[in-house]
N, C-alpha and C. Protein backbone atom coordinates (compact mmCIF):
# COMPACT_ATOMS: atom_id res chain seq x y z
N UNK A 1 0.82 -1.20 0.00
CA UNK A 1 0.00 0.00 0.00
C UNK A 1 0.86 1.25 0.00
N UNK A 2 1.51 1.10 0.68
CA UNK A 2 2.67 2.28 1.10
C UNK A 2 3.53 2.35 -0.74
N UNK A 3 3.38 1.55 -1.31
CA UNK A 3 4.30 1.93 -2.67
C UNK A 3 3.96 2.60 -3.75
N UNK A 4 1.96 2.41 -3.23
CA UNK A 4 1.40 2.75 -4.23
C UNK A 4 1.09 4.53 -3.88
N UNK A 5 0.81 4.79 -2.78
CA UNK A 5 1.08 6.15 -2.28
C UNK A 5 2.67 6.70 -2.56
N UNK A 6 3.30 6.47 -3.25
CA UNK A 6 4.60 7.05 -3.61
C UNK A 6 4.90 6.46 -5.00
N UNK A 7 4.42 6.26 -5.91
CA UNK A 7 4.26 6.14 -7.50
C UNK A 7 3.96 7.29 -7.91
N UNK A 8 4.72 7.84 -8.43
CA UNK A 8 4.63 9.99 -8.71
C UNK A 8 3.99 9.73 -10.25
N UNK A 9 2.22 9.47 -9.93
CA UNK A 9 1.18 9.44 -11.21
C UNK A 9 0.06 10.74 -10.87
N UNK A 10 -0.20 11.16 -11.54
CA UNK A 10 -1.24 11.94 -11.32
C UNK A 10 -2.91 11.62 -11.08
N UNK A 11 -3.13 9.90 -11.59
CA UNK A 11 -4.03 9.77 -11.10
C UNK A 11 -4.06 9.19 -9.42
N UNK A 12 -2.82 8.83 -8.81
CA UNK A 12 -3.42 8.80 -7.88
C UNK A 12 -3.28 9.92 -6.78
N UNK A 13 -2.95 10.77 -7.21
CA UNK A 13 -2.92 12.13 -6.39
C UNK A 13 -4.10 12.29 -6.59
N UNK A 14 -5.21 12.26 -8.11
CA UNK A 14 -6.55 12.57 -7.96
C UNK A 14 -7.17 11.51 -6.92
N UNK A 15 -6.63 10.47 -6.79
CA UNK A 15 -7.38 9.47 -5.84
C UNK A 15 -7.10 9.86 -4.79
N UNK A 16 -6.08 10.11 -4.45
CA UNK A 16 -6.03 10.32 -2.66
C UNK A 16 -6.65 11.63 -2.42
N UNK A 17 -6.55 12.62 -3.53
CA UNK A 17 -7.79 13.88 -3.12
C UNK A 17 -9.13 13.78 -3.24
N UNK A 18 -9.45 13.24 -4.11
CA UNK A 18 -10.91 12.95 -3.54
C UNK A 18 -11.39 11.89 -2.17
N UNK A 19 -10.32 10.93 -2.16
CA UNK A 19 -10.54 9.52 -1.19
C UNK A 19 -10.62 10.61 0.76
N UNK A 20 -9.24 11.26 0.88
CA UNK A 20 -9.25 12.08 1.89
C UNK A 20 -10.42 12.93 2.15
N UNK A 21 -11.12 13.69 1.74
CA UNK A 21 -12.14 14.34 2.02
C UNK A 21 -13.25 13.70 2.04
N UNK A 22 -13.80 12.36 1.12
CA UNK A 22 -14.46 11.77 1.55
C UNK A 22 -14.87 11.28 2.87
N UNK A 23 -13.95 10.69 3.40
CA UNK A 23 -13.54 9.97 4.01
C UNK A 23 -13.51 11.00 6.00
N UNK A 24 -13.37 12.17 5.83
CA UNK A 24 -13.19 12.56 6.71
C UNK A 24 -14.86 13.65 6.22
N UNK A 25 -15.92 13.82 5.61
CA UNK A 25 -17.15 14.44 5.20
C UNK A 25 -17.51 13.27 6.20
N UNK A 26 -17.26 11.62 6.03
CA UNK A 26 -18.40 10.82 6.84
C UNK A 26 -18.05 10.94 8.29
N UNK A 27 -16.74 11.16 8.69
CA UNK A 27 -16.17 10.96 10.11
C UNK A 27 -16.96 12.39 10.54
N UNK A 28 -17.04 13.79 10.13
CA UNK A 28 -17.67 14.68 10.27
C UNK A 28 -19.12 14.93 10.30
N UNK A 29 -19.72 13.83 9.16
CA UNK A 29 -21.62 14.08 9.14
C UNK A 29 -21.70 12.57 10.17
N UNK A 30 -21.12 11.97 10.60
CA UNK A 30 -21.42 11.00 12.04
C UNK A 30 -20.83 11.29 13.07
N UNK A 31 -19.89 12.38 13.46
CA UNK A 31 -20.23 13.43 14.67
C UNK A 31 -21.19 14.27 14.92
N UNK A 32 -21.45 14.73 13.50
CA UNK A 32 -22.72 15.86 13.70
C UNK A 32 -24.18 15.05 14.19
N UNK A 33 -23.95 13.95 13.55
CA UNK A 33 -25.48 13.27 14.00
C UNK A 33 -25.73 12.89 15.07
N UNK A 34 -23.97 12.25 15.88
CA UNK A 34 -24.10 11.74 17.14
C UNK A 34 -23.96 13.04 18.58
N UNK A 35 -23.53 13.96 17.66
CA UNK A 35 -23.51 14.99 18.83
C UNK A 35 -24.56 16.50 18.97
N UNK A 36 -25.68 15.92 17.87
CA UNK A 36 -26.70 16.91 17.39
C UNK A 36 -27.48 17.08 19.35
N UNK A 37 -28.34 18.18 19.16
CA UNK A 37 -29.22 17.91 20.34
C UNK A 37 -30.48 17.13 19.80
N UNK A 38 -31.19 17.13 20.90
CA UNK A 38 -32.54 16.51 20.42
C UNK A 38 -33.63 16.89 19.60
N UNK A 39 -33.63 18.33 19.74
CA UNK A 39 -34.77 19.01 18.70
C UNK A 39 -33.92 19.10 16.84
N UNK A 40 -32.41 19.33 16.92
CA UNK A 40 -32.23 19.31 15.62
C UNK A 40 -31.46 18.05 15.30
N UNK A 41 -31.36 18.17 13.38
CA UNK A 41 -30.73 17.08 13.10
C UNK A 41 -29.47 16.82 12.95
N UNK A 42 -28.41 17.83 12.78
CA UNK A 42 -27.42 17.91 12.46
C UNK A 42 -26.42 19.04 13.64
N UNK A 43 -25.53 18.98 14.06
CA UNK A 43 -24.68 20.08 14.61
C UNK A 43 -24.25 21.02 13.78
N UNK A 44 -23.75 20.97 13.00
CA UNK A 44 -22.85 21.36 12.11
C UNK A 44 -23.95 21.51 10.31
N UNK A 45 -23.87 22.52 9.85
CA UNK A 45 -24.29 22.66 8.48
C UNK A 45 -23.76 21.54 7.26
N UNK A 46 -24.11 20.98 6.34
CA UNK A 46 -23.91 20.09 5.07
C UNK A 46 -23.08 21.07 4.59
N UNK A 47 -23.46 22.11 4.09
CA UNK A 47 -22.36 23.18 3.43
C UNK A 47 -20.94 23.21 4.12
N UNK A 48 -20.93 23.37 5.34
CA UNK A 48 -19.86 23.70 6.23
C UNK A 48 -19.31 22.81 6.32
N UNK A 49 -19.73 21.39 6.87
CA UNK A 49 -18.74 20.14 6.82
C UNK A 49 -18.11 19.94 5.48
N UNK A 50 -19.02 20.44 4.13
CA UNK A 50 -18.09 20.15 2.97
C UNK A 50 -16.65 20.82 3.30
N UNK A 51 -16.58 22.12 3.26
CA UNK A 51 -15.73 23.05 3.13
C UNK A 51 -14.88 22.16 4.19
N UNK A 52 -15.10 21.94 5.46
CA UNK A 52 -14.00 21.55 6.00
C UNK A 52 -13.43 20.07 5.40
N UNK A 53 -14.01 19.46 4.89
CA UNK A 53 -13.78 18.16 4.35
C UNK A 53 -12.63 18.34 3.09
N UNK A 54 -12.91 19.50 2.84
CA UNK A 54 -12.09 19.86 1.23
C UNK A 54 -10.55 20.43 2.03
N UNK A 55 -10.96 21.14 3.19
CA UNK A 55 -9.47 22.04 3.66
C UNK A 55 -8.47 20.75 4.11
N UNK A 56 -8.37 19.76 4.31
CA UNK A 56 -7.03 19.28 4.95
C UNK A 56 -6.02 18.68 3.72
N UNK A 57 -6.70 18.97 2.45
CA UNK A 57 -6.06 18.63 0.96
C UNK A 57 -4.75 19.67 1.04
N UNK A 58 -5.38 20.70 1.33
CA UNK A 58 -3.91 21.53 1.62
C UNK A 58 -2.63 21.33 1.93
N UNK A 59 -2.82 20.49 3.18
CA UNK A 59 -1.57 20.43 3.70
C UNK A 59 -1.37 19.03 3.41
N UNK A 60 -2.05 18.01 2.92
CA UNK A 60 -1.66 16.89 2.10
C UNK A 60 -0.54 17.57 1.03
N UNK A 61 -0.87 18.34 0.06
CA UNK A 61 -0.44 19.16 -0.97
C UNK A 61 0.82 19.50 -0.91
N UNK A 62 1.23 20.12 0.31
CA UNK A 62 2.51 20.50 0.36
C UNK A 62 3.04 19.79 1.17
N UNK A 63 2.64 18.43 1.76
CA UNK A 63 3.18 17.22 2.15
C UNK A 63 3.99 16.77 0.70
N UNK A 64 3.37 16.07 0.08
CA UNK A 64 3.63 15.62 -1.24
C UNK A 64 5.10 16.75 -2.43
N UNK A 65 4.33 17.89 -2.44
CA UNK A 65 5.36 18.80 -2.78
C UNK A 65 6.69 19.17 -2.48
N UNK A 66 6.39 19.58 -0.94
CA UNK A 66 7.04 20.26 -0.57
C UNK A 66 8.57 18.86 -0.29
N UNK A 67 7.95 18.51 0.33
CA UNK A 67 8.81 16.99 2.04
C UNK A 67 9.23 16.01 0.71
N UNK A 68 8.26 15.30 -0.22
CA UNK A 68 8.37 14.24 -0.78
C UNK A 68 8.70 14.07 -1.84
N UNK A 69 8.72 15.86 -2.67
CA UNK A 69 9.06 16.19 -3.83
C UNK A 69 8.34 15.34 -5.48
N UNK A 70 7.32 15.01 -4.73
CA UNK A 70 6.71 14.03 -5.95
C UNK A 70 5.38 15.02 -6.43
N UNK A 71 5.95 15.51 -7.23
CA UNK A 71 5.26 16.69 -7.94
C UNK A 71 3.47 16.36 -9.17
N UNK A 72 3.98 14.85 -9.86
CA UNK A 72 2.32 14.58 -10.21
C UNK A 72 1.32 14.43 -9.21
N UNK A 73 2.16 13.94 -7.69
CA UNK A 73 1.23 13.40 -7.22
C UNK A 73 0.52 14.77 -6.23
N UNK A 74 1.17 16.00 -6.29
CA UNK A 74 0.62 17.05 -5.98
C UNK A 74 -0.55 17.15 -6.92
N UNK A 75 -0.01 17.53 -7.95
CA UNK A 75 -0.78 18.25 -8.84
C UNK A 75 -2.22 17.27 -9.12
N UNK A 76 -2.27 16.25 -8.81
CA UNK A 76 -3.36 15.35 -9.08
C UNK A 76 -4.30 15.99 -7.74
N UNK A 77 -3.67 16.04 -6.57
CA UNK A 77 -4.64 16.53 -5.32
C UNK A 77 -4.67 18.02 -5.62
N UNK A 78 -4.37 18.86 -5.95
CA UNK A 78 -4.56 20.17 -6.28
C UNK A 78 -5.35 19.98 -7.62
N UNK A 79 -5.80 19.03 -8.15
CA UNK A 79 -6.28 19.12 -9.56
C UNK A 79 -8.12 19.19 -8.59
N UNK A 80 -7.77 17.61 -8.27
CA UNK A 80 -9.33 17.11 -7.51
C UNK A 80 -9.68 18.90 -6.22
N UNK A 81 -9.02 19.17 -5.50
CA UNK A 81 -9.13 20.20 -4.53
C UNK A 81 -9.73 20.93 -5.53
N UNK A 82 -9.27 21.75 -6.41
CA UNK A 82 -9.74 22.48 -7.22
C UNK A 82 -11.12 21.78 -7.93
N UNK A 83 -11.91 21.27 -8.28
CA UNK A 83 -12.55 20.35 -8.72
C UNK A 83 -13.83 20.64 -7.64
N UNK A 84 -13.07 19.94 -7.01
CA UNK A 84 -14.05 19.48 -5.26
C UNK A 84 -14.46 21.20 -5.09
N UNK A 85 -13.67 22.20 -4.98
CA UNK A 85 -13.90 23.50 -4.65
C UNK A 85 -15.12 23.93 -5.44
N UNK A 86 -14.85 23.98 -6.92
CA UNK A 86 -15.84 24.35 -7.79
C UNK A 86 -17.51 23.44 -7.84
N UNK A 87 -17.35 22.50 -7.53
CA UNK A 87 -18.40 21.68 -7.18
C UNK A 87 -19.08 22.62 -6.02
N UNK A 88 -18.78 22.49 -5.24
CA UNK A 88 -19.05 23.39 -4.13
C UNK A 88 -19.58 24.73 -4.01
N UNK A 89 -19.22 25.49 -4.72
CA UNK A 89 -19.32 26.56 -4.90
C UNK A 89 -20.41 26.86 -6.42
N UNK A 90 -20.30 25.98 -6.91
CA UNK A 90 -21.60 26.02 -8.30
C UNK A 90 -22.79 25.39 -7.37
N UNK A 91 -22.52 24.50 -6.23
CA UNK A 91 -23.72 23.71 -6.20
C UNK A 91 -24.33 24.56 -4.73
N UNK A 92 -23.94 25.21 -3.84
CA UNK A 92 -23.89 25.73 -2.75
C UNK A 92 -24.46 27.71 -2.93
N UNK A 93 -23.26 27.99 -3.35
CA UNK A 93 -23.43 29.67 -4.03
C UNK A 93 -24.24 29.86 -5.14
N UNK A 94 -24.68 28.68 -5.89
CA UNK A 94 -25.91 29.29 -7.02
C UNK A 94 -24.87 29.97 -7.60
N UNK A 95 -23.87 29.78 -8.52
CA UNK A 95 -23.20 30.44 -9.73
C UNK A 95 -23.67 30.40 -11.18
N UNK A 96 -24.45 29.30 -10.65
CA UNK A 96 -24.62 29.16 -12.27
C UNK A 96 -25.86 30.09 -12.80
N UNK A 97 -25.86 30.65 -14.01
CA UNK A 97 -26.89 32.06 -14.66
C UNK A 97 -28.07 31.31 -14.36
């Protein structure tokens, strides 16, 4: 597993950026559910857990860049981040005419 996280491809930089935020959206919408009060359903907003779900790509990013110097596999998580962002922001902010 560990070899395949250090194969400098760009698709799996898109995999580990989308896989990471996934992955931490469910660890986040099953705190919110388990730590909601009783009258509401959620703690935390759907909008808002996205956004935080998308921010820890960052510092994946310049993990990869910066420390590991494996530059597709940045640009694959800065591809999906960017991606994931615009999703977000067309489907959330109403951008579209």
């Amino acid at each position: 597993m560990a070899n395949i996280l250090k194969k400098d491809t760009i698709v799996v930089g898109v995999v580990i950026g989308i896989i990471v935020p996934a992955i931490l959206y469910g660890i986040l919408y099953l705190l919110s559910v388990i730590c909601a009060p009783q009258g509401k359903e959620l703690l935390l907003p759907i909008d808002t857990m996205l956004l935080v779900a998308i921010f820890p790509n960052l510092f994946i990013i310049r993990h990869y860049l910066v420390k590991l110097q494996l530059d597709k596999i940045g640009r694959g998580i800065l591809i999906s981040t960017f991606v994931l962002a615009m999703v977000y922001f067309v489907y959330y902010l109403k951008l579209n005419p």
